[in-house]
C-alpha atoms as a PDB file:
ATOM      1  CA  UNK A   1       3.249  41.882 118.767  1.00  0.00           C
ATOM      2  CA  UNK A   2       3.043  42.623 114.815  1.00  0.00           C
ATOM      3  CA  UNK A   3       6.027  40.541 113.947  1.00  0.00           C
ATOM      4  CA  UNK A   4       7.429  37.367 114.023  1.00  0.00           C
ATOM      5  CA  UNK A   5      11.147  36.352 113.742  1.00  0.00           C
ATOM      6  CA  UNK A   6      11.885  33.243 112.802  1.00  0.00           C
ATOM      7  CA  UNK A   7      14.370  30.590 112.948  1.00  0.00           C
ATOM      8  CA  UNK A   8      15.082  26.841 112.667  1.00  0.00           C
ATOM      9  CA  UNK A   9      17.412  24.090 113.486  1.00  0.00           C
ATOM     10  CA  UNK A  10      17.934  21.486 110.682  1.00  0.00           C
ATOM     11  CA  UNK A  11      20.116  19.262 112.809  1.00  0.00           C
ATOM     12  CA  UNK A  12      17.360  19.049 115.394  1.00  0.00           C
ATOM     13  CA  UNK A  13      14.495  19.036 112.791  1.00  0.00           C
ATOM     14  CA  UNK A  14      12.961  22.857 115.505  1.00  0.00           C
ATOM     15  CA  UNK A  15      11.432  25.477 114.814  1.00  0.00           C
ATOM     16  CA  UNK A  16      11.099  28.721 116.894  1.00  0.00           C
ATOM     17  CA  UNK A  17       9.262  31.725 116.498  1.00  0.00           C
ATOM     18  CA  UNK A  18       9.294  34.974 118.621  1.00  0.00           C
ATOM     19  CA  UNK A  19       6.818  37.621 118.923  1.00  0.00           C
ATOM     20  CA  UNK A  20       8.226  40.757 118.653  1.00  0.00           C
ATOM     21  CA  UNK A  21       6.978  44.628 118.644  1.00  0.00           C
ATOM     22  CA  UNK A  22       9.397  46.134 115.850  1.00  0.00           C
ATOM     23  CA  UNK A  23      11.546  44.997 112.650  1.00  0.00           C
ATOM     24  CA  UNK A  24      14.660  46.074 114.708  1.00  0.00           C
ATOM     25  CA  UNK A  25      14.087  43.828 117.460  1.00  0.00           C
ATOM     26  CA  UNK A  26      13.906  40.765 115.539  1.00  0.00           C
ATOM     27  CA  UNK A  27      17.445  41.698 113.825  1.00  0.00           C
ATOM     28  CA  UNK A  28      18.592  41.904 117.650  1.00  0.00           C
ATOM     29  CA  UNK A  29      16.978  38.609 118.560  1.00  0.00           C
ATOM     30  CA  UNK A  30      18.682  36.796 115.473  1.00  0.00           C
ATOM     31  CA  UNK A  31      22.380  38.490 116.802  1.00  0.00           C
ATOM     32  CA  UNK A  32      21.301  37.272 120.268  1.00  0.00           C
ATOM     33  CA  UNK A  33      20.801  33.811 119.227  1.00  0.00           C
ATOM     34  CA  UNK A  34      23.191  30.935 120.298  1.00  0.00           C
ATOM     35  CA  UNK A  35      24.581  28.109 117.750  1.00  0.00           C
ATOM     36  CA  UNK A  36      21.945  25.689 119.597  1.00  0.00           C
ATOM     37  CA  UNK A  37      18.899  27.626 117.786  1.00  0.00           C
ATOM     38  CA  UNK A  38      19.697  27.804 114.097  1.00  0.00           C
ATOM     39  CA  UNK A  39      19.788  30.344 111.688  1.00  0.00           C
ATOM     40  CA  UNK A  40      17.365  33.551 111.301  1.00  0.00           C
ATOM     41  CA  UNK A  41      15.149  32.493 108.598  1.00  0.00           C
ATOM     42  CA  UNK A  42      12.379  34.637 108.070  1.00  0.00           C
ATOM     43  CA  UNK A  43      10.810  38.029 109.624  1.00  0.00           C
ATOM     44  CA  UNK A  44       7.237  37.927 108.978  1.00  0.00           C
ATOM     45  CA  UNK A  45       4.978  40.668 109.269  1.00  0.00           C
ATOM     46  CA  UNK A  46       0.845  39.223 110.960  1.00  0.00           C
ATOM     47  CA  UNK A  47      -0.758  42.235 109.845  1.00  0.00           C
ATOM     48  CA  UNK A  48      -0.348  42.500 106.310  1.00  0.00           C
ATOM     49  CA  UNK A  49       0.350  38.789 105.473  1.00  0.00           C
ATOM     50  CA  UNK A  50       3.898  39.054 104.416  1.00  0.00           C
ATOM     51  CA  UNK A  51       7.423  38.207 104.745  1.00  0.00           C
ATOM     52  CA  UNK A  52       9.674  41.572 105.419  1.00  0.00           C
ATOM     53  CA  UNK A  53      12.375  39.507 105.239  1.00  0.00           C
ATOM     54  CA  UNK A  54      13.349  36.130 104.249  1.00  0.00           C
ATOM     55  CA  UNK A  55      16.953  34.306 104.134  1.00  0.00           C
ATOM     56  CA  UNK A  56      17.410  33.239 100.412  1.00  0.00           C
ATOM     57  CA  UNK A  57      18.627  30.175 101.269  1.00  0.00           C
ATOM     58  CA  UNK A  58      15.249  29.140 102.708  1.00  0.00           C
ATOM     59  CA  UNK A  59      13.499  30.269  99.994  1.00  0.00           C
ATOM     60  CA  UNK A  60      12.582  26.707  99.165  1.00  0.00           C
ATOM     61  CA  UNK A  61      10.913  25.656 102.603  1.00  0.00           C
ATOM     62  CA  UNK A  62       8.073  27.648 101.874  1.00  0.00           C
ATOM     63  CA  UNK A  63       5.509  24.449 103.578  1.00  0.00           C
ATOM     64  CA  UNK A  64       7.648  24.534 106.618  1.00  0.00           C
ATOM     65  CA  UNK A  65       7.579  27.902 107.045  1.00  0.00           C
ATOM     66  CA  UNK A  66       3.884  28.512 106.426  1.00  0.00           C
ATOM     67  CA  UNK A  67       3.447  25.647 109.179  1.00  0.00           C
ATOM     68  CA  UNK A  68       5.431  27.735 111.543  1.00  0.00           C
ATOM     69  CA  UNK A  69       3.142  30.956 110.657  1.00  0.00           C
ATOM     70  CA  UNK A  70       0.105  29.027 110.495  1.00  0.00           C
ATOM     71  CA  UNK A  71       1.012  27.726 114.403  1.00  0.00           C
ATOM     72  CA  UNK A  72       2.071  30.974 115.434  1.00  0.00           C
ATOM     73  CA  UNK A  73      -0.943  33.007 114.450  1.00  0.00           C
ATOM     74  CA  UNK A  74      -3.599  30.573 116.139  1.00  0.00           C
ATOM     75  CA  UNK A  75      -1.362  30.878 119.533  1.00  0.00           C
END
């Protein structure tokens, strides 16, 4: 799976991350998400080293969110 969606949870200091095959999934996963699982943060794309998307807001978090890429892509 080329991309990863991901989101955190501030409140519960977690992170998730899910593999997915297509930009339009991830879009459905964040809708799909429950209140328990935080925000959409970031789609990232593990072929060519980039975000495709990232949440503004989050912008900032850039260490957290390399530790989350950097965990997902040895996995």
């Amino acid at each position: 799976m080329r991309y990863l969606a991901i989101n955190i949870n501030y409140k519960l200091n977690q992170d998730w991350y899910c593999r997915l095959g297509s930009i339009v999934d991830c879009h459905k996963y964040f809708s799909d998400l429950g209140p328990a699982h935080g925000p959409g943060i970031a789609i990232y794309d593990t072929e060519m080293g980039k975000y495709i998307w990232l949440n503004e807001a989050y912008k900032d978090d850039n260490v957290r969110l390399n530790e989350i890429i950097q965990d997902a892509t040895r996995a």
